[in-house]
Every structure is written in structure tokens, then in C-alpha cells.
PDB file of N, CA and C in Angstrom:
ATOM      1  N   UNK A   1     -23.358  42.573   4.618  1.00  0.00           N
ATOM      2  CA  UNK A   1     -23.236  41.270   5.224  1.00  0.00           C
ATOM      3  C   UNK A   1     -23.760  41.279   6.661  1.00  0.00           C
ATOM      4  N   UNK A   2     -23.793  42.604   7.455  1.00  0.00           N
ATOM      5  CA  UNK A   2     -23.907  42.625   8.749  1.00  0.00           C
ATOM      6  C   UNK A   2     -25.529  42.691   8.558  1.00  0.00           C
ATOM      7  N   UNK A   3     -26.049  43.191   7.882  1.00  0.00           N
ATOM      8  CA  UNK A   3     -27.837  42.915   7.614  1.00  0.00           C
ATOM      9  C   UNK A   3     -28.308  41.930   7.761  1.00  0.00           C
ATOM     10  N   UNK A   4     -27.685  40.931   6.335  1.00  0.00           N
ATOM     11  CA  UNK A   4     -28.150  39.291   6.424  1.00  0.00           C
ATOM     12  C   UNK A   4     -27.992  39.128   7.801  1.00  0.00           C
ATOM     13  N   UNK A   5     -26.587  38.896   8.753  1.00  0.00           N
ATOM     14  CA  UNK A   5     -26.346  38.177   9.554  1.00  0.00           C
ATOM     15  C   UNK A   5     -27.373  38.413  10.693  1.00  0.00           C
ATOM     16  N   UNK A   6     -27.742  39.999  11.043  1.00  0.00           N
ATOM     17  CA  UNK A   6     -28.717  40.122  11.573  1.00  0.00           C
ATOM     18  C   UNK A   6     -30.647  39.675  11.533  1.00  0.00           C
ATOM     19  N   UNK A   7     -30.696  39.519   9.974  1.00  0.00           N
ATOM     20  CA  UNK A   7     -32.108  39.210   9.631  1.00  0.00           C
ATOM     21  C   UNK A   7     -32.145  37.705   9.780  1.00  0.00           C
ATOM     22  N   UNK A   8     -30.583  36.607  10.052  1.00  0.00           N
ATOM     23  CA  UNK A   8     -31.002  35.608  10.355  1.00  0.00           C
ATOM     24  C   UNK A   8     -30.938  35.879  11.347  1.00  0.00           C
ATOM     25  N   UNK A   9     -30.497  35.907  12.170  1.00  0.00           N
ATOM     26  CA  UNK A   9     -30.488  35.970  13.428  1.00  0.00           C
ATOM     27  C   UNK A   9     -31.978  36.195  14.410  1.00  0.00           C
ATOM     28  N   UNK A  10     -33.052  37.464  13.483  1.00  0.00           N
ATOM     29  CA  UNK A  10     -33.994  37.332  13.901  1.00  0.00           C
ATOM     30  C   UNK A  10     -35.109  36.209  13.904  1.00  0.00           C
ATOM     31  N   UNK A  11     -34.594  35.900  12.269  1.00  0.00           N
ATOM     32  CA  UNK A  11     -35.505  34.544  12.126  1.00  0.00           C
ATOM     33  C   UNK A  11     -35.565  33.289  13.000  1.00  0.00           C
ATOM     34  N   UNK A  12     -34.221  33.418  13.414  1.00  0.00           N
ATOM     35  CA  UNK A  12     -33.626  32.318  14.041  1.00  0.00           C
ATOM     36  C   UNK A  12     -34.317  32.139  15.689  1.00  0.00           C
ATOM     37  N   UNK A  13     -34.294  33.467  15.957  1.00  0.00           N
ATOM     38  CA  UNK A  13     -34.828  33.790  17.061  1.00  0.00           C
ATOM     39  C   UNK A  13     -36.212  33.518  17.334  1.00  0.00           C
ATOM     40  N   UNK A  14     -37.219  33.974  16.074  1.00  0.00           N
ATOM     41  CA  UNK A  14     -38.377  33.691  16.228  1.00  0.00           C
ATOM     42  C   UNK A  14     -39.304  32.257  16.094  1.00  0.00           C
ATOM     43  N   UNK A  15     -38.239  31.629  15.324  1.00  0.00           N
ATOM     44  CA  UNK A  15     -38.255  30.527  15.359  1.00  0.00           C
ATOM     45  C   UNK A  15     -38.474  29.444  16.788  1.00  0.00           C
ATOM     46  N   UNK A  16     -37.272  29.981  17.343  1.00  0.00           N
ATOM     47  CA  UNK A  16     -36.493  29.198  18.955  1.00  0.00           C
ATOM     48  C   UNK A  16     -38.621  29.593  19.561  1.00  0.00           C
ATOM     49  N   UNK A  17     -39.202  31.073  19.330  1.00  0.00           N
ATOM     50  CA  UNK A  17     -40.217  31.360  20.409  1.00  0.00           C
ATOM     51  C   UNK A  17     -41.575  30.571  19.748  1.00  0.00           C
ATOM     52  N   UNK A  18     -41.562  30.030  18.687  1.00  0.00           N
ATOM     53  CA  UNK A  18     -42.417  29.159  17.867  1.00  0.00           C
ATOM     54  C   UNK A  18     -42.494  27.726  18.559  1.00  0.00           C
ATOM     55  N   UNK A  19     -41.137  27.308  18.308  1.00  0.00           N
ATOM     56  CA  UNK A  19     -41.026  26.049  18.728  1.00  0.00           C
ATOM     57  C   UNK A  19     -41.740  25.940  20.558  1.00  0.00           C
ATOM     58  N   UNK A  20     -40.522  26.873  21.059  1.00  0.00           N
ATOM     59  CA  UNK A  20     -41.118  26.790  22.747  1.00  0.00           C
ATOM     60  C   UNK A  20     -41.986  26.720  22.883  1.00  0.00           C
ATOM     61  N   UNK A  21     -43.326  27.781  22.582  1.00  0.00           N
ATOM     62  CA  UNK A  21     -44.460  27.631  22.406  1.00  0.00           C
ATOM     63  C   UNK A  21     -45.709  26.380  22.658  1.00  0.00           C
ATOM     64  N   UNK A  22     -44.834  26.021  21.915  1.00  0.00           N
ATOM     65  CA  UNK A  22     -45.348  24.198  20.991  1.00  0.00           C
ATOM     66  C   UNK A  22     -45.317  23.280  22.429  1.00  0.00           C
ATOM     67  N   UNK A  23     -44.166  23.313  23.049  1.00  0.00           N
ATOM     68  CA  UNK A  23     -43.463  22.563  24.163  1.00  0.00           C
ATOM     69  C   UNK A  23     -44.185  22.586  24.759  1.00  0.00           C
ATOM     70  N   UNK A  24     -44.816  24.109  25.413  1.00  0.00           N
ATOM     71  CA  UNK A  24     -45.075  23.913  26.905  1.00  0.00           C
ATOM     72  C   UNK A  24     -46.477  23.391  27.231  1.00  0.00           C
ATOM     73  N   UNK A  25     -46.723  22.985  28.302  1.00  0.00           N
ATOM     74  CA  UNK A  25     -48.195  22.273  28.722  1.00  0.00           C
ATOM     75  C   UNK A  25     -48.901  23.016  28.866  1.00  0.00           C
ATOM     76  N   UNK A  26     -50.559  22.913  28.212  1.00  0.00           N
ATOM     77  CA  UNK A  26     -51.195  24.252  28.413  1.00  0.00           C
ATOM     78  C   UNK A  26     -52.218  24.025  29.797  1.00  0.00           C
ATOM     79  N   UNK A  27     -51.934  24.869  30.597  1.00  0.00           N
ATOM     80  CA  UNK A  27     -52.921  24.164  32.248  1.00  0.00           C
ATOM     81  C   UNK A  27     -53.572  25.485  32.730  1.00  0.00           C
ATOM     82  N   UNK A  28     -54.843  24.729  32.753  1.00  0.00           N
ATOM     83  CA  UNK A  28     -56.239  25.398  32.734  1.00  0.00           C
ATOM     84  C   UNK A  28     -56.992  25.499  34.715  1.00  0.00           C
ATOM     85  N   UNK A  29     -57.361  25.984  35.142  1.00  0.00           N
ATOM     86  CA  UNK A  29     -57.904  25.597  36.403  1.00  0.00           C
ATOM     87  C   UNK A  29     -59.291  25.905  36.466  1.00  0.00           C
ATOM     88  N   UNK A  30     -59.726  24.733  36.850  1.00  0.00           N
ATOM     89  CA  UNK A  30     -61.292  24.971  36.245  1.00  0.00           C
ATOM     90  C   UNK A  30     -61.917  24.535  37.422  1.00  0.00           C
ATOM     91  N   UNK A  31     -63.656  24.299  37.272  1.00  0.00           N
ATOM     92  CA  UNK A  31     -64.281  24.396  38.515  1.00  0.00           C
ATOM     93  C   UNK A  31     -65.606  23.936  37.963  1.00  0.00           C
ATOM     94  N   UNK A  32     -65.862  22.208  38.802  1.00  0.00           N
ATOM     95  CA  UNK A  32     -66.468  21.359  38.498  1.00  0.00           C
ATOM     96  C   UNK A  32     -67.738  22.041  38.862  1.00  0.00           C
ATOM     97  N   UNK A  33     -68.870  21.357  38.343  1.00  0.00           N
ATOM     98  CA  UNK A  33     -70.324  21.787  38.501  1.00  0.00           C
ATOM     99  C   UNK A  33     -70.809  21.537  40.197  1.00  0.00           C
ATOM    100  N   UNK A  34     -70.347  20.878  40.752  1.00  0.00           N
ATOM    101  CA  UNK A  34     -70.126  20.539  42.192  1.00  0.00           C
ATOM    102  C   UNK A  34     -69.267  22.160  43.217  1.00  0.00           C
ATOM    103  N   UNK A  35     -68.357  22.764  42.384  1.00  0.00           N
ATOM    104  CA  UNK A  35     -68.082  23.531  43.357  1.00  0.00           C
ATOM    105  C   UNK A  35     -66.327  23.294  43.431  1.00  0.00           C
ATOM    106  N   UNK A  36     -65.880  22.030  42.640  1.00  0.00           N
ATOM    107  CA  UNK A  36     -64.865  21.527  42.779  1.00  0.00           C
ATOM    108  C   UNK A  36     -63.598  21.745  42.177  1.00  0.00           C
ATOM    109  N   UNK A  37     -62.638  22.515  42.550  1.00  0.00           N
ATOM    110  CA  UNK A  37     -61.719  23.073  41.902  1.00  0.00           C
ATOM    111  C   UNK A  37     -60.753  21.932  41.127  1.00  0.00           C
ATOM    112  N   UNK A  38     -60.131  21.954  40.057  1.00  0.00           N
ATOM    113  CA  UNK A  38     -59.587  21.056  39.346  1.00  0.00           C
ATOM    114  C   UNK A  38     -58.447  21.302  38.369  1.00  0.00           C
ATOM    115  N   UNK A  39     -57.206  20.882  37.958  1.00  0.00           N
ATOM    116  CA  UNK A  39     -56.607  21.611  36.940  1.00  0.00           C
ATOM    117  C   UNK A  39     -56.831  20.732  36.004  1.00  0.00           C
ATOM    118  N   UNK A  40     -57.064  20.960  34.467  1.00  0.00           N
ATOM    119  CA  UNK A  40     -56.665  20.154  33.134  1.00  0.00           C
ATOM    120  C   UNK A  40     -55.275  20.488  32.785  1.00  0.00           C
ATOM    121  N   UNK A  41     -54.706  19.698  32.229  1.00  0.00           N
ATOM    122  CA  UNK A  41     -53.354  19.960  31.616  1.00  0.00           C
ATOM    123  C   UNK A  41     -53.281  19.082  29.927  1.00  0.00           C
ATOM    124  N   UNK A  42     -52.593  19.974  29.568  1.00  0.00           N
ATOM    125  CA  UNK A  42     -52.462  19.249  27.967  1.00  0.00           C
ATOM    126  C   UNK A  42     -51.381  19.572  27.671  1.00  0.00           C
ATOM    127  N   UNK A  43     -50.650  18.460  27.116  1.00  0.00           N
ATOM    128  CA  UNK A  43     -49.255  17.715  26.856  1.00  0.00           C
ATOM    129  C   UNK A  43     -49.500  17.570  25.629  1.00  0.00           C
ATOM    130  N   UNK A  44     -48.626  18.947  24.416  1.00  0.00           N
ATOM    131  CA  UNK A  44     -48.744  18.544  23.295  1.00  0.00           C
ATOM    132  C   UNK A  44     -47.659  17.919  22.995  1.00  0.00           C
ATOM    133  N   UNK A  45     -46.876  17.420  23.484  1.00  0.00           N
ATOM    134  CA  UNK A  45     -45.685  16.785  23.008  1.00  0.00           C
ATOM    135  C   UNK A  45     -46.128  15.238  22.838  1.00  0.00           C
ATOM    136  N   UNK A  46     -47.352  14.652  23.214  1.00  0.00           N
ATOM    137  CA  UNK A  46     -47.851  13.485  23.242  1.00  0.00           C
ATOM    138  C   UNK A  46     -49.369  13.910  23.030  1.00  0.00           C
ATOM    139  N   UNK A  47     -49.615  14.966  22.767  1.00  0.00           N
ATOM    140  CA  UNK A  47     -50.949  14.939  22.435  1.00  0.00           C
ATOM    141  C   UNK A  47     -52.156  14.318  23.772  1.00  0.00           C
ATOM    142  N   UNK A  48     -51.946  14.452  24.679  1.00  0.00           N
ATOM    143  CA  UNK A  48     -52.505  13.416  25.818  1.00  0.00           C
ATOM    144  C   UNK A  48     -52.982  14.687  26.456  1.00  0.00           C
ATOM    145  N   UNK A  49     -53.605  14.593  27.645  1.00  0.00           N
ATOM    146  CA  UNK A  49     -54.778  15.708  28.583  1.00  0.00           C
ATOM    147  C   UNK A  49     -54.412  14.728  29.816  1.00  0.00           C
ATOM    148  N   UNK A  50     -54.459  15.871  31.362  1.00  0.00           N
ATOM    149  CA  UNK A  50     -54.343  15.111  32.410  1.00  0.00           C
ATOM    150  C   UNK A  50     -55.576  16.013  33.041  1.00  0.00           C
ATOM    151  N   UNK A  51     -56.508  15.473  34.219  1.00  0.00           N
ATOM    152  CA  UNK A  51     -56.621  16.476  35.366  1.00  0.00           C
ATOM    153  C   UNK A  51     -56.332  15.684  36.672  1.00  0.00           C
ATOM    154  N   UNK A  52     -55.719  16.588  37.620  1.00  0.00           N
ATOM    155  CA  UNK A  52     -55.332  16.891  38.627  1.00  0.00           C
ATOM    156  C   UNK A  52     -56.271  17.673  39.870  1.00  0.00           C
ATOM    157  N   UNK A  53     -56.019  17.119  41.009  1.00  0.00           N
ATOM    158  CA  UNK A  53     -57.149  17.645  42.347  1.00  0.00           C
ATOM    159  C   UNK A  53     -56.199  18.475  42.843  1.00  0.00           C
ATOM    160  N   UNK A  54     -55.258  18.867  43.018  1.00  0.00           N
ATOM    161  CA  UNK A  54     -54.283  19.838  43.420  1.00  0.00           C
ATOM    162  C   UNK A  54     -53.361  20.694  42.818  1.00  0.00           C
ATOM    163  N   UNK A  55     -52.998  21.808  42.575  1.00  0.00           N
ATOM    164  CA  UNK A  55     -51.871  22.428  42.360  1.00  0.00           C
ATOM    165  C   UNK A  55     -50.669  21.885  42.442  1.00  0.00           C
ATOM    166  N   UNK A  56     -50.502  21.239  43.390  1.00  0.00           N
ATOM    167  CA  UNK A  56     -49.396  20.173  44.037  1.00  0.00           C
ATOM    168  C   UNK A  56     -49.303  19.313  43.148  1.00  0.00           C
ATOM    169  N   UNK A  57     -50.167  18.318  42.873  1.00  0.00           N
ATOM    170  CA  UNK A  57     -50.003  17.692  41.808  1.00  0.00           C
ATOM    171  C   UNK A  57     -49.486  17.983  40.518  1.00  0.00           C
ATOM    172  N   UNK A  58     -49.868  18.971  39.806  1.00  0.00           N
ATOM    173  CA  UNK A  58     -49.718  19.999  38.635  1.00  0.00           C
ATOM    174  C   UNK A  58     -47.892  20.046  38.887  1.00  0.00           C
ATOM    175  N   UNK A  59     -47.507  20.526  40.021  1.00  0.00           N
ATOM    176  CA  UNK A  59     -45.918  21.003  40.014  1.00  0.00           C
ATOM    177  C   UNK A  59     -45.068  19.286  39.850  1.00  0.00           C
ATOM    178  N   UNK A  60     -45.845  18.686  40.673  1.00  0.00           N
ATOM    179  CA  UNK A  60     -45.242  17.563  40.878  1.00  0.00           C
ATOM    180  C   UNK A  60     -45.351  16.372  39.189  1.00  0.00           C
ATOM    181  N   UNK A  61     -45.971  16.852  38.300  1.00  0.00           N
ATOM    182  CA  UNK A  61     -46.282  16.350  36.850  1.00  0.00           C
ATOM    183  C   UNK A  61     -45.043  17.233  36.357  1.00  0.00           C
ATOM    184  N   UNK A  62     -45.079  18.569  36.197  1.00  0.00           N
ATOM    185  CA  UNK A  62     -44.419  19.066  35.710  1.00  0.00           C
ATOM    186  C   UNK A  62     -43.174  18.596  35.730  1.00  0.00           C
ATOM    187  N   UNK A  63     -42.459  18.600  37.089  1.00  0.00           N
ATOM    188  CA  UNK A  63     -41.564  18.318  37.286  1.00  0.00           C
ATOM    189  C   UNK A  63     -40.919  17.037  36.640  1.00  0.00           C
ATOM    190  N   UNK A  64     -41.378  16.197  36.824  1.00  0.00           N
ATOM    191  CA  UNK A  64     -41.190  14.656  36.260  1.00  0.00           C
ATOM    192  C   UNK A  64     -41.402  14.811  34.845  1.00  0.00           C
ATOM    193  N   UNK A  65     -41.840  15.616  34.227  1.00  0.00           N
ATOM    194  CA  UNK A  65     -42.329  15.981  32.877  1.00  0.00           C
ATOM    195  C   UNK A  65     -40.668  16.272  32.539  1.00  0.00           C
ATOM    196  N   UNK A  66     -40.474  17.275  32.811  1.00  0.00           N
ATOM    197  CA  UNK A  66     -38.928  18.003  32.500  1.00  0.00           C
ATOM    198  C   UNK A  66     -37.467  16.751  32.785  1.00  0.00           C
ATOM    199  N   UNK A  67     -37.960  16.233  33.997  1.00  0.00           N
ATOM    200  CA  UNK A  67     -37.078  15.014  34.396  1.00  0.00           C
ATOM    201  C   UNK A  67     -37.128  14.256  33.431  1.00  0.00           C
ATOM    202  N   UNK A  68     -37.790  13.838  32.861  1.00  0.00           N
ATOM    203  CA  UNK A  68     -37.827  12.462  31.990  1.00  0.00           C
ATOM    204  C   UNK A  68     -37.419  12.968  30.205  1.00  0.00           C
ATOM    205  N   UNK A  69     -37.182  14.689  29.923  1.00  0.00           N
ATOM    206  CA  UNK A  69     -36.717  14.906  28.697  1.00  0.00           C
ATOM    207  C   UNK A  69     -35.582  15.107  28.492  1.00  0.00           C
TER     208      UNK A  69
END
């Protein structure tokens, strides 16, 4: 019984690192043909793409991102 309880437990676990996965925003920092530094961000929880002229910006999305779930 202590097997099962453990083999769910892993499943269970790997599961929780599947899902998270999924959650988080994937943010890229890239660098316009100009010279121009830039972040993309992608929000799969809405399927939507942002870019951003600052880092600052990026924390300040995030943030409000987490605020509003």
C-alpha cells in the first residue's frame, strides 16, 4: 500500500510541474534590426504576445499579471 501511495504521489507531483509549466509567460529579449533592445512576452493562459521597451515594464506586466489571478 505504501508503493501505490508513493507512485501517486509521484504522478501527482509531476503533474503539479506540467501544469506550472503551461502557466508561466515565456519572455524572450530580443534586439531590433535598428540596434534596439526589446522584450516579447507570451501569455499562454490567453494565448496573446506583448512587447515591451524595458525590463521595467516586463516586471511591472508581470506583476499585475499575478495580481489580477
Amino acid at each position: 500500500m505504501k508503493i501505490m501511495s508513493f507512485i501517486v504521489s509521484i504522478f501527482k507531483s509531476i503533474g503539479r510541474s506540467l501544469v506550472a509549466s503551461n502557466v508561466e509567460p515565456q519572455i524572450k529579449h530580443k534586439r531590433d534590426r535598428y540596434g534596439n533592445d526589446y522584450w516579447q512576452v507570451y501569455d499562454s493562459t490567453i494565448n496573446k504576445s506583448y512587447s515591451f521597451g524595458s525590463e521595467q515594464d516586463v516586471r511591472a506586466w508581470i506583476e499585475n499579471r499575478y495580481h489580477s489571478f
